[in-house]
Protein backbone atom coordinates (compact mmCIF):
# COMPACT_ATOMS: atom_id res chain seq x y z
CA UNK A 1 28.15 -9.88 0.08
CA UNK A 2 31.21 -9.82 2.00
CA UNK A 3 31.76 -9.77 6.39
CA UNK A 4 34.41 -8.04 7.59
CA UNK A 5 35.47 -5.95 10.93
CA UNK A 6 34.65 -2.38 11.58
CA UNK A 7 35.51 0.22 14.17
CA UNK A 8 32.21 0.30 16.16
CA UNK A 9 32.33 4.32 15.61
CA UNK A 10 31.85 3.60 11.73
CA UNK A 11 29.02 1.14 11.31
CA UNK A 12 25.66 3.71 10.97
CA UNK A 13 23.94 2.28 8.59
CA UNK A 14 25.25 -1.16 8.17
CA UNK A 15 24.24 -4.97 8.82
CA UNK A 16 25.56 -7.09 11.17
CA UNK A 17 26.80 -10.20 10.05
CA UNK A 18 26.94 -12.27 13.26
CA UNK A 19 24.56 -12.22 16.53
CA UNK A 20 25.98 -9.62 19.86
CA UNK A 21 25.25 -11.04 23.08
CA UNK A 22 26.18 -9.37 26.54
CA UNK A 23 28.59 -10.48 28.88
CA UNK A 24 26.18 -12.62 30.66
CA UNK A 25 24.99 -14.46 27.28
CA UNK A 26 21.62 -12.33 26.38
CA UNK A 27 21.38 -11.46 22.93
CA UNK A 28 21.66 -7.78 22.76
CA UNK A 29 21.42 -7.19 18.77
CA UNK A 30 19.95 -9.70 16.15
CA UNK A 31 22.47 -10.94 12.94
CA UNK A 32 20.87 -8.73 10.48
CA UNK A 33 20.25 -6.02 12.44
CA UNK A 34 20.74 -2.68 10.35
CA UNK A 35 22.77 -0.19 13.17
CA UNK A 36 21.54 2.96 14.05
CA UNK A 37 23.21 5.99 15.67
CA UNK A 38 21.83 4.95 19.22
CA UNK A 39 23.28 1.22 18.40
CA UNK A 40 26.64 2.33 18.28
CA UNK A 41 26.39 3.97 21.81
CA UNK A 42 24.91 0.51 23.17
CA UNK A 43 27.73 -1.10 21.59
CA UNK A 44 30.46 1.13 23.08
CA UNK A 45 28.36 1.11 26.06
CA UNK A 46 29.22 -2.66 26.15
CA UNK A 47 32.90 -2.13 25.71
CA UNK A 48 32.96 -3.31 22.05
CA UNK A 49 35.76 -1.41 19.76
CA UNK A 50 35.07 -3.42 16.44
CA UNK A 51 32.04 -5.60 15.14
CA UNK A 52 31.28 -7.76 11.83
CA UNK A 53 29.23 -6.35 9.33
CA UNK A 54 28.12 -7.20 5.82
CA UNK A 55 28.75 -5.19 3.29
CA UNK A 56 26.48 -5.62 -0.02
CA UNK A 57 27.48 -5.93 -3.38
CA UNK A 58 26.40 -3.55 -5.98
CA UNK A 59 24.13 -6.35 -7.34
CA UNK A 60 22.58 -7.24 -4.17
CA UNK A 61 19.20 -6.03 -2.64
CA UNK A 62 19.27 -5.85 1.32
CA UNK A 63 16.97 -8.20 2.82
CA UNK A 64 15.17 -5.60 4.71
CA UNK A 65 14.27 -3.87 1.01
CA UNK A 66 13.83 -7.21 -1.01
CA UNK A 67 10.35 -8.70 1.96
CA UNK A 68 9.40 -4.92 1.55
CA UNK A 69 9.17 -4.80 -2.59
CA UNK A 70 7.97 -7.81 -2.61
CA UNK A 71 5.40 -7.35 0.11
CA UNK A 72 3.87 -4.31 -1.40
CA UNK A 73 3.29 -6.09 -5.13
CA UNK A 74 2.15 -9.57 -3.78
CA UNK A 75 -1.68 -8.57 -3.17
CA UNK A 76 -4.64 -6.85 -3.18
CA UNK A 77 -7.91 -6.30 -1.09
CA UNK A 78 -7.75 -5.40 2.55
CA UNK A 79 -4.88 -6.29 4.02
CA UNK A 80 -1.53 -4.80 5.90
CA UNK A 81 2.08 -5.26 5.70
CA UNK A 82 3.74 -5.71 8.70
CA UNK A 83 7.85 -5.33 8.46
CA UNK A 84 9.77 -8.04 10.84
CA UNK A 85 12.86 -8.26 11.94
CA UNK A 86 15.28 -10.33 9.88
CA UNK A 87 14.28 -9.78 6.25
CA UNK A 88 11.00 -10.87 7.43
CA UNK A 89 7.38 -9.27 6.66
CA UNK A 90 3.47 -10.34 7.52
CA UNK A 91 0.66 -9.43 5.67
CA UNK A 92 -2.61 -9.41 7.72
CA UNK A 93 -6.25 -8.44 7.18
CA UNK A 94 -7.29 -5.26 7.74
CA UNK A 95 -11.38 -6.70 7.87
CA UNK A 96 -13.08 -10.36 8.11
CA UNK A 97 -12.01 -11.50 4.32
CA UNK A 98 -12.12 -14.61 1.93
CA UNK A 99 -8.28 -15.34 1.24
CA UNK A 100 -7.72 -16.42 -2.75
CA UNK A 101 -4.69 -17.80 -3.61
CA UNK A 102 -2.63 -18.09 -7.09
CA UNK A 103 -1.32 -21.37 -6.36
CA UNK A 104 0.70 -21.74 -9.81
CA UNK A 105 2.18 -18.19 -8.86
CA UNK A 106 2.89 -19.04 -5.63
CA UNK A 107 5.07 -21.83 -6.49
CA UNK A 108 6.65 -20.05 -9.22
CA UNK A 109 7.84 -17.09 -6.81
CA UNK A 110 9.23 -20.15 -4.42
CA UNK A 111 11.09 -21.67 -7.09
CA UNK A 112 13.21 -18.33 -7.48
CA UNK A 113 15.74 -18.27 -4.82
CA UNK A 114 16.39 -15.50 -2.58
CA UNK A 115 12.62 -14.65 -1.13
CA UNK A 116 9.84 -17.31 -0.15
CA UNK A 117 6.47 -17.01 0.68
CA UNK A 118 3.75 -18.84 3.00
CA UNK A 119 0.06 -18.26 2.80
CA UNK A 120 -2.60 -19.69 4.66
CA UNK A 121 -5.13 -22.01 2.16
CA UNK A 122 -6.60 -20.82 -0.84
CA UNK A 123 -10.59 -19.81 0.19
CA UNK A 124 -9.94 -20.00 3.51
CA UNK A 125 -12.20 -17.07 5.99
CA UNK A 126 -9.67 -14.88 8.10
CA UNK A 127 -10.84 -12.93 10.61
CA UNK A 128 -9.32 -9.06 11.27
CA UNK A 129 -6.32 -9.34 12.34
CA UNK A 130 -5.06 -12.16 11.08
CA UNK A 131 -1.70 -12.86 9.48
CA UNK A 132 -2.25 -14.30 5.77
CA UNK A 133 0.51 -14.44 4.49
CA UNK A 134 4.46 -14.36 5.03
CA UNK A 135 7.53 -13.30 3.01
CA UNK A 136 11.00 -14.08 4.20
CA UNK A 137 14.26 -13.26 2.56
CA UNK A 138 17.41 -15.10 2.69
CA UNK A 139 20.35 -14.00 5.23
CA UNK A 140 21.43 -10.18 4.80
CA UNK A 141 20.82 -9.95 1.00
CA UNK A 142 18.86 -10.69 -2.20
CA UNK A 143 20.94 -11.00 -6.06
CA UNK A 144 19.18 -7.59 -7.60
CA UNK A 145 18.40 -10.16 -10.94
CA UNK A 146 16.58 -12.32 -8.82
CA UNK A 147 14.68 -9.76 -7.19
CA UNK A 148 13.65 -7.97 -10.34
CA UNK A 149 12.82 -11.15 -11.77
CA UNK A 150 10.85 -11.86 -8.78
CA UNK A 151 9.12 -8.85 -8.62
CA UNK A 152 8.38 -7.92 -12.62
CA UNK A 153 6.65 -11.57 -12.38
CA UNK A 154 4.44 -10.12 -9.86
CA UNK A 155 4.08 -7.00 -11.97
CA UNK A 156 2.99 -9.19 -15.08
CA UNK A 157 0.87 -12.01 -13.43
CA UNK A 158 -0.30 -10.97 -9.98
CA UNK A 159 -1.97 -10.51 -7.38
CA UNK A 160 -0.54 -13.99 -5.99
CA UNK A 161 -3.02 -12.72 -3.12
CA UNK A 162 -6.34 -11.44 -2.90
CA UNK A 163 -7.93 -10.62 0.54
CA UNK A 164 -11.42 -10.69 -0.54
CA UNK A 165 -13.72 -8.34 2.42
CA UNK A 166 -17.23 -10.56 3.53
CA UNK A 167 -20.05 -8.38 1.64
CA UNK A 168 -23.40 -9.18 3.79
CA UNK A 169 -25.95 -10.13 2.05
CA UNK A 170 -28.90 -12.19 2.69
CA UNK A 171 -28.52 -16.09 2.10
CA UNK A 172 -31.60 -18.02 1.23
CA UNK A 173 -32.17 -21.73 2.47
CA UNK A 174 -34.34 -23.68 0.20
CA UNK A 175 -35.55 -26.72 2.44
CA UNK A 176 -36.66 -29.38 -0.06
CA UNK A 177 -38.01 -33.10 0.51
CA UNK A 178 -40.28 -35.31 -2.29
CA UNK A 179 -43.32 -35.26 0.06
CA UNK A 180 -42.60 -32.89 2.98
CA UNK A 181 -40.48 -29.65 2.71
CA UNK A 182 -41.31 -29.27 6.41
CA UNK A 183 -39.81 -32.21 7.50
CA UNK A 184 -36.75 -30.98 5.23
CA UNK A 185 -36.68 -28.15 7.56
CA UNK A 186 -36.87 -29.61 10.49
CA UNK A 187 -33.82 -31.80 9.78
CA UNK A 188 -31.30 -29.25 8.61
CA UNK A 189 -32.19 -25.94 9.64
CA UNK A 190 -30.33 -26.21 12.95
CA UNK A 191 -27.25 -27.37 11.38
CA UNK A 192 -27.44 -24.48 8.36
CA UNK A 193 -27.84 -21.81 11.13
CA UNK A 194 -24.62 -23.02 12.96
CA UNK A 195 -22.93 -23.59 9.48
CA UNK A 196 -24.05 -19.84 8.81
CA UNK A 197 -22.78 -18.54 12.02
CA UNK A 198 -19.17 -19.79 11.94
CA UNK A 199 -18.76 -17.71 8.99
CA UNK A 200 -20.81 -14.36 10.38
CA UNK A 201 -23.76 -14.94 9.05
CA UNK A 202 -26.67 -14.57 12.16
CA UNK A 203 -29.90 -15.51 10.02
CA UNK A 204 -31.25 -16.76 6.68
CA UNK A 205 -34.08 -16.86 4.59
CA UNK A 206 -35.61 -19.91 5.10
CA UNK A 207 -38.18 -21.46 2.72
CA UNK A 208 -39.55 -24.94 1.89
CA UNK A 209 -40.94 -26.45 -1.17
CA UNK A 210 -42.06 -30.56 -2.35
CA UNK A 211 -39.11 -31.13 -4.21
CA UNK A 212 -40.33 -31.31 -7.84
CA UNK A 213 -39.36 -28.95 -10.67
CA UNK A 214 -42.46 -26.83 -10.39
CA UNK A 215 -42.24 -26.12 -6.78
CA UNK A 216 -38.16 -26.02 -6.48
CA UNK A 217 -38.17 -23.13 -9.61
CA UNK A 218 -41.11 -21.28 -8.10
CA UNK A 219 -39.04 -21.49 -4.20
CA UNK A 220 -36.31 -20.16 -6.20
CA UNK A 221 -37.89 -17.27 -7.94
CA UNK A 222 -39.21 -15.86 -4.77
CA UNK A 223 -35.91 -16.26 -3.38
CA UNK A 224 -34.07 -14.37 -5.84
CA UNK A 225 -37.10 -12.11 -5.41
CA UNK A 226 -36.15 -11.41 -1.57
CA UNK A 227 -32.56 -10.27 -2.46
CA UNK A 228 -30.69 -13.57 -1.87
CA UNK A 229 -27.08 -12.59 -2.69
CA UNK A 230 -26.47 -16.88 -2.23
CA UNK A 231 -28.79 -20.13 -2.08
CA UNK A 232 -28.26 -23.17 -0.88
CA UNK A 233 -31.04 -26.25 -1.44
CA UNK A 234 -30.71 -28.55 1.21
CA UNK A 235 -32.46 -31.75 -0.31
CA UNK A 236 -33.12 -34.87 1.46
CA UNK A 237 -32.80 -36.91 -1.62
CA UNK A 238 -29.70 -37.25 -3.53
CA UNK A 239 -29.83 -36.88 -7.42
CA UNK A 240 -28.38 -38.84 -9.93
CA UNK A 241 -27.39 -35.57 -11.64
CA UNK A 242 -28.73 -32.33 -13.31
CA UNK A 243 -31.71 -33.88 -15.16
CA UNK A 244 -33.18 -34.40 -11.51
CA UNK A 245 -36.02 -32.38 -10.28
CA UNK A 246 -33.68 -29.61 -8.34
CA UNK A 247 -31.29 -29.45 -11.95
CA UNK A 248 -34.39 -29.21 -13.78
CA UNK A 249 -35.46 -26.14 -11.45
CA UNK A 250 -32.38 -24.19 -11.71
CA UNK A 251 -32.38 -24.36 -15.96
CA UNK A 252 -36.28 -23.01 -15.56
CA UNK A 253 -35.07 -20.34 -13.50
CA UNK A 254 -32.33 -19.13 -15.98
CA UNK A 255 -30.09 -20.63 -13.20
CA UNK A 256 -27.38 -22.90 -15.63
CA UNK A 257 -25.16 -25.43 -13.92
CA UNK A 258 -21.50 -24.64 -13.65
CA UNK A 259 -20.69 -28.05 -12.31
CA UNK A 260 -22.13 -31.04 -11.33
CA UNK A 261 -19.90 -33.23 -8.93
CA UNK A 262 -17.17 -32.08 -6.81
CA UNK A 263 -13.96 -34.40 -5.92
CA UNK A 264 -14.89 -33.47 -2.18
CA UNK A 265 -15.58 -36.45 0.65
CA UNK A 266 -18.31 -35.71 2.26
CA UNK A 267 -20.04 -33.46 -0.81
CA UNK A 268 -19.36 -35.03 -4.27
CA UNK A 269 -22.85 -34.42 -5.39
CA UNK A 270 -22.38 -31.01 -5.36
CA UNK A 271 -25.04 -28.85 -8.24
CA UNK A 272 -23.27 -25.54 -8.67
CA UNK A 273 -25.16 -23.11 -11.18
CA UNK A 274 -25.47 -19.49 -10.95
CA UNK A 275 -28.49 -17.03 -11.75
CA UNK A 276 -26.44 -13.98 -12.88
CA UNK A 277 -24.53 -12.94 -9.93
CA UNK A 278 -26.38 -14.79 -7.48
CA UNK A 279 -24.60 -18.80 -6.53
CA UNK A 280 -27.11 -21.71 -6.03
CA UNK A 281 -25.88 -24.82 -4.40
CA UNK A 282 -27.23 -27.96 -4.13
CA UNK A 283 -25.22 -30.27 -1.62
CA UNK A 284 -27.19 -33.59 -0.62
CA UNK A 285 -26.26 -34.89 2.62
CA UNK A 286 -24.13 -31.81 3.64
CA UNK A 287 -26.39 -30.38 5.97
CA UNK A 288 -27.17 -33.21 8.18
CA UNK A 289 -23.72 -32.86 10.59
CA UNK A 290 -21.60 -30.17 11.27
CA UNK A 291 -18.40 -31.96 10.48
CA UNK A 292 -16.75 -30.45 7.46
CA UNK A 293 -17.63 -31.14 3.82
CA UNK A 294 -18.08 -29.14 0.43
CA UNK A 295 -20.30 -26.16 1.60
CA UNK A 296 -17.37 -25.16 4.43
CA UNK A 297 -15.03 -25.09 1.52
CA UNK A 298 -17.75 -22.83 -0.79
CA UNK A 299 -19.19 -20.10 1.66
CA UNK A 300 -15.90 -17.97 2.15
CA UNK A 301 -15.62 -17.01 -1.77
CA UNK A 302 -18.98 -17.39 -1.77
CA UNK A 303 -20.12 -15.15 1.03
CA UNK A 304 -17.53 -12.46 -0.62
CA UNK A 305 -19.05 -12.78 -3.97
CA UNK A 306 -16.70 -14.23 -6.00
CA UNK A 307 -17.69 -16.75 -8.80
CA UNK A 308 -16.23 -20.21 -8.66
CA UNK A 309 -15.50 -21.80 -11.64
CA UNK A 310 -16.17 -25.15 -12.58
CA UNK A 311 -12.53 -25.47 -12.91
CA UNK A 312 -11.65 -24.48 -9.45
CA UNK A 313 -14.00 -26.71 -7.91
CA UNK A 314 -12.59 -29.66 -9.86
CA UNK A 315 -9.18 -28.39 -8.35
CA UNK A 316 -10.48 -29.06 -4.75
CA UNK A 317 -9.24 -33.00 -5.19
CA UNK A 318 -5.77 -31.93 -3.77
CA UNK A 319 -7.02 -31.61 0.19
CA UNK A 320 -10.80 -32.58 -1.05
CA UNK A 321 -10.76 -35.57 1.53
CA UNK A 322 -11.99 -34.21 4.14
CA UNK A 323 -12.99 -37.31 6.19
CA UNK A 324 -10.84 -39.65 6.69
C-alpha cells in the first residue's frame, strides 16, 4: 500500500490515508474512509484542493472487503453481520441463542496477521440482539495470501461460530433425598425455578422420588415419558461416583454416563449421561444457592440441544473456578 496526494476532484472511490478535521478541529471524515461522489463536494466545500489517499497494491485486499469475507464464512446459526466503519464488522444474534465456540480455530485465525477476531465465551446464552462476535482488519488493507489463507481455513475447518437458537422444551426436575423426596423439594425448587428463569425457561416438571435405584429409574422413566427434552436430579446427598444409587438409575434406564466429575468449583460432582437425545444431570450441592456453578455453565448448550461431550466438559478447567 502506498499514501500519496490527490487532487480532491480525483479521489471517488479511494481511501483516505490520514484523518480530515474542520477548521475548528471536528473530525469531518474517518482515516479509512472510502470517498464517495458527495465526499468530494464536502471536501471542496471545506476549501481542500488535495488529500492523502492509499492506494492498494495488486496483492492487497481492502480492509472494508477482507472483515466482510471473513465475516460471511466465520459462522453459522442465527446471527447478522453488521459492517463498521474502519475495516470493522459485528456479528449479532438474530434470536435468544447458545454461542459455541472453536477455540483451537479461533486462535489459529488470530495467529494469521492482517484480521482478528473477538467472541464472547464459548456456551455462553445471548439474548436477540446481541453482538457475538467481532472481526477487525488491520489499517486500510489485508496481503491477498493472508486473506485467502485466512479464509480457505475457514472454508476447510469452520464454523469458528455457531449461534445455536433456544429450542423450548420441557425440563424435568427430579427432587431426590434418601428418606424424603419432599423435603428435597422443598429445599431446591425455589432456587431451580430462578436458575430456569434466567435462561427463559418459566416452569418445569417437577417430581420427587426416595433416592434409591428403584425409585430414581422409575422418576426417570416417567419423566422421559412426559417429554422432558433435559433432566436435572437435584440430590441432597453427594455420591462417591456412578455406582451410587442415582448412577445406578440412569444405567437401568438405558441412560449411560458420559462423565462423571467436572473440573468446575462449585460442581465437581457433576453425573452427565444421556438417554438418546435427552441430557440427565446430576449436580449435588448446585441447587442450594444461586451463585454460579456447573449447571449455569450446562443449560445454554443444553437448553439448545446440543450434546456435550465428556471431552468438553473436562475442557471447562480453563475458567472452571468459579468461586473464588
Amino acid at each position: 500500500m502506498t499514501a500519496q496526494t490527490v487532487d480532491v476532484q480525483k479521489c471517488t472511490g479511494r481511501i483516505l490515508s490520514t484523518a480530515i478535521f474542520r477548521s475548528g478541529g471536528r473530525k469531518l471524515m474517518a482515516k479509512g474512509h472510502m470517498l464517495r461522489a458527495e465526499d468530494i463536494r464536502v471536501l471542496q466545500l471545506e476549501g481542500m484542493l488535495e488529500i492523502w489517499v492509499a492506494e492498494l497494491d495488486p496483492d492487497e485486499v481492502s480492509e472494508d472487503d477482507a472483515v466482510c469475507g471473513i465475516a460471511s464464512e466465520i459462522a453459522c446459526g442465527s446471527y447478522a453481520v453488521q459492517m463498521a466503519p474502519g475495516g470493522h464488522a459485528n456479528l449479532v444474534t438474530t434470536a435468544n441463542s447458545c454461542i459455541l465456540v472453536d477455540e483451537d480455530l479461533l486462535r489459529q485465525m488470530n495467529c494469521t496477521s492482517g484480521v482478528v477476531i473477538a467472541t464472547v465465551m464459548n456456551f455462553s446464552m445471548a439474548q436477540a440482539g446481541q453482538r457475538i462476535a467481532s472481526v477487525k482488519s488491520a489499517p486500510f488493507a489485508v496481503s491477498r495470501l493472508d486473506y485467502d489463507g485466512s479464509l480457505r481455513m475457514l472454508l476447510d475447518r469452520g464454523p469458528l461460530l455457531q449461534a445455536r437458537p433456544a429450542q423450548p422444551s420441557p425440563v424435568g426436575v427430579l427432587y431426590c433425598d434418601p428418606t424424603d423426596g419432599d423435603h428435597a423439594r422443598s429445599m431446591f425448587e425455589p432456587i431451580v425455578r430462578q436458575k430456569l428463569e434466567k435462561f427463559g425457561v418459566p416452569s418445569h416438571i417437577g417430581i420427587t422420588a426416595l433416592e434409591s435405584e428403584d425409585h430414581v429409574a422409575r422418576a426417570l422413566q416417567y419423566l422421559f415419558g412426559r417429554g422432558a427434552g433435559l433432566v436435572l436430579i437435584a440430590s441432597t446427598t453427594a455420591p462417591a461416583g456412578p455406582e451410587d444409587a442415582v448412577g445406578r438409575a440412569m444405567l437401568k434406564v438405558g441412560c449411560p454416563i458420559e462423565r462423571y466429575l467436572a473440573p468446575v468449583e462449585p460442581g465437581h460432582l457433576l453425573l452427565l449421561g444421556y438417554k438418546d437425545d435427552v441430557a440427565v444431570i446430576s449436580a449435588p450441592g448446585c441447587f442450594r444457592s444461586l451463585k454460579p456453578n456447573v449447571v449455569d455453565l450446562l443449560l445454554p448448550p443444553m437448553l439448545s440441544r446440543y450434546r456435550i461431550s465428556g471431552w468438553e466438559v473436562a475442557c471447562m478447567g480453563h475458567g472452571g473456578l468459579l468461586v473464588q
